[in-house]
Protein backbone atom coordinates (compact mmCIF):
# COMPACT_ATOMS: atom_id res chain seq x y z
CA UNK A 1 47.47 127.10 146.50
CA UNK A 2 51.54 127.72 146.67
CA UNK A 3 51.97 124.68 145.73
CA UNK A 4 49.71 123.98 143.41
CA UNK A 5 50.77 126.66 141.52
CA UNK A 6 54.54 126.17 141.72
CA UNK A 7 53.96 122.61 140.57
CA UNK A 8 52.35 123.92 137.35
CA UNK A 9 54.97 126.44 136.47
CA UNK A 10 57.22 123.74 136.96
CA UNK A 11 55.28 121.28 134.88
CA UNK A 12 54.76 123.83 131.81
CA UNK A 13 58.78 124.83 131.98
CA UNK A 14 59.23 120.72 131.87
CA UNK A 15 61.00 120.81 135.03
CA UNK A 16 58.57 118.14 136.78
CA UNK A 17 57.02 114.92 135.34
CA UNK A 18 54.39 112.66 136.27
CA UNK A 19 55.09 110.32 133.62
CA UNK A 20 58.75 110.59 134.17
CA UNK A 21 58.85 109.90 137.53
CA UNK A 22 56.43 106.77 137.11
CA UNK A 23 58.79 105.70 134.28
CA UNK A 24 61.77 105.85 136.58
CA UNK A 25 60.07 104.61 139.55
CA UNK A 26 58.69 101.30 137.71
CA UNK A 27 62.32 100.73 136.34
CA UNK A 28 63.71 101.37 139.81
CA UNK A 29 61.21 99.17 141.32
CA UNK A 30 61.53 96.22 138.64
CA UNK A 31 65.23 96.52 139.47
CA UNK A 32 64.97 95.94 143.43
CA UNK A 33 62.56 92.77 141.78
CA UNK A 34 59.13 94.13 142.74
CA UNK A 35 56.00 92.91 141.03
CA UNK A 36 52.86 95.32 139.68
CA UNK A 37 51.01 95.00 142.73
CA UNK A 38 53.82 96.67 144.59
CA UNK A 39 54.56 99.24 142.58
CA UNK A 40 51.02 100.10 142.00
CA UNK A 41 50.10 100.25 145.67
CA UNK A 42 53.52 102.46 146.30
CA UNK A 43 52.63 104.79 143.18
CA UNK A 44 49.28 105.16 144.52
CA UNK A 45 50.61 105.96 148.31
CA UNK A 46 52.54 108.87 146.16
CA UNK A 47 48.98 110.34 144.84
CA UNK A 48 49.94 109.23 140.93
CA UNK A 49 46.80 108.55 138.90
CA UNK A 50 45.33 105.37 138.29
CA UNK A 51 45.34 106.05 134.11
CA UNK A 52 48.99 106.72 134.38
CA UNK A 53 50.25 103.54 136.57
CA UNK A 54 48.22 101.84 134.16
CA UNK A 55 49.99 102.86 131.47
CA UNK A 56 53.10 101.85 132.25
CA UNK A 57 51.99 98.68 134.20
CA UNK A 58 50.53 97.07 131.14
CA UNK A 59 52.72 98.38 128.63
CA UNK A 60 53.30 94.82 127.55
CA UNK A 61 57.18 95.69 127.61
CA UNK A 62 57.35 94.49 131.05
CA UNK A 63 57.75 90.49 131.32
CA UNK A 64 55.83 90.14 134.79
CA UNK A 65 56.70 86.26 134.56
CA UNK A 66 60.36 86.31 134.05
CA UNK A 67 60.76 89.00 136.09
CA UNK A 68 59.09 86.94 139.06
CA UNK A 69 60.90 83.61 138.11
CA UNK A 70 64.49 86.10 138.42
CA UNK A 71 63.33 86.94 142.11
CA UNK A 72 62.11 83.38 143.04
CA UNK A 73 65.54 81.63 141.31
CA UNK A 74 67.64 84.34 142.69
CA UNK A 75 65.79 83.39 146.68
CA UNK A 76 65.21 79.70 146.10
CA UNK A 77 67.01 78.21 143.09
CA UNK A 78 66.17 76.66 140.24
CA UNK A 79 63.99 73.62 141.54
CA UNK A 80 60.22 73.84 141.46
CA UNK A 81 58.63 73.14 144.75
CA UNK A 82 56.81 69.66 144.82
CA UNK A 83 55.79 69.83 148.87
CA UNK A 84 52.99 71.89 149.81
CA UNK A 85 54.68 73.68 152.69
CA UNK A 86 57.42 75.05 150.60
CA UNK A 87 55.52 76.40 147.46
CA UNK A 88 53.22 77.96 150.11
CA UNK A 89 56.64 79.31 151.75
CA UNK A 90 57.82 80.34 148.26
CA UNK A 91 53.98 81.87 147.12
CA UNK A 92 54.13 83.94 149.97
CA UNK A 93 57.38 85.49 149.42
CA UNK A 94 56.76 86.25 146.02
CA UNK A 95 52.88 87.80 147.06
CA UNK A 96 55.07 90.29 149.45
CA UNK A 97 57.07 91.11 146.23
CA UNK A 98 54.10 92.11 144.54
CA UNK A 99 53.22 89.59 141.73
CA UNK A 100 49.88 88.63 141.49
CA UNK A 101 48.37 85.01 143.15
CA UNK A 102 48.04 84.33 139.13
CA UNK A 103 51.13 85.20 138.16
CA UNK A 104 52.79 82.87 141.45
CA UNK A 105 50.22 79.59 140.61
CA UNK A 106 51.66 79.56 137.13
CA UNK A 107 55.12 80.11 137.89
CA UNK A 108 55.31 77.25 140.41
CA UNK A 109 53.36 74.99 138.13
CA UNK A 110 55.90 74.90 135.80
């Protein structure tokens, strides 16, 4: 009850921020080049509600795509995969980033 209770005085004097710290943990996050499925798991691990990862998750000012063609150039360079063994190599890598199995077949399609 402590707790609970020094969270909300904090909250009503604006001192703490659920929506701030999202906002400033999905920046961070999109800086280290993590996708939406990592920083929604790692959100969630932090006991942030669903309705607010949401909201900043699907924003629409977040470019998902060329933020996971930046990780995969920066890690592979700038030549599409044509061999099955290295766009499997190169879809895993960017699943353990976080970016959706859509997100990766249409980005090595390309």
């Amino acid at each position: 009850m402590l707790i609970e209770d020094l969270l909300e005085k904090l909250s009503q004097e604006g001192l703490q921020s659920d929506e701030r710290f999202v906002e400033s943990f999905v920046h961070h996050s999109i800086s280290k080049g993590q996708g939406p499925n990592k920083i929604n798991q790692e959100l969630r691990q932090r006991g942030v509600e669903q309705f607010l990862i949401e909201t900043y998750l699907e924003s629409g000012s977040i470019d998902w795509m060329s933020l996971a063609d930046e990780v995969r150039l920066k890690k592979y360079g700038k030549s599409i995969p044509d061999d099955y063994q290295n766009k499997a190599k190169q879809s895993r890598f960017l699943y353990s980033r976080g970016f959706s199995s859509e997100q990766i077949n249409q980005l090595l399609r390309q």
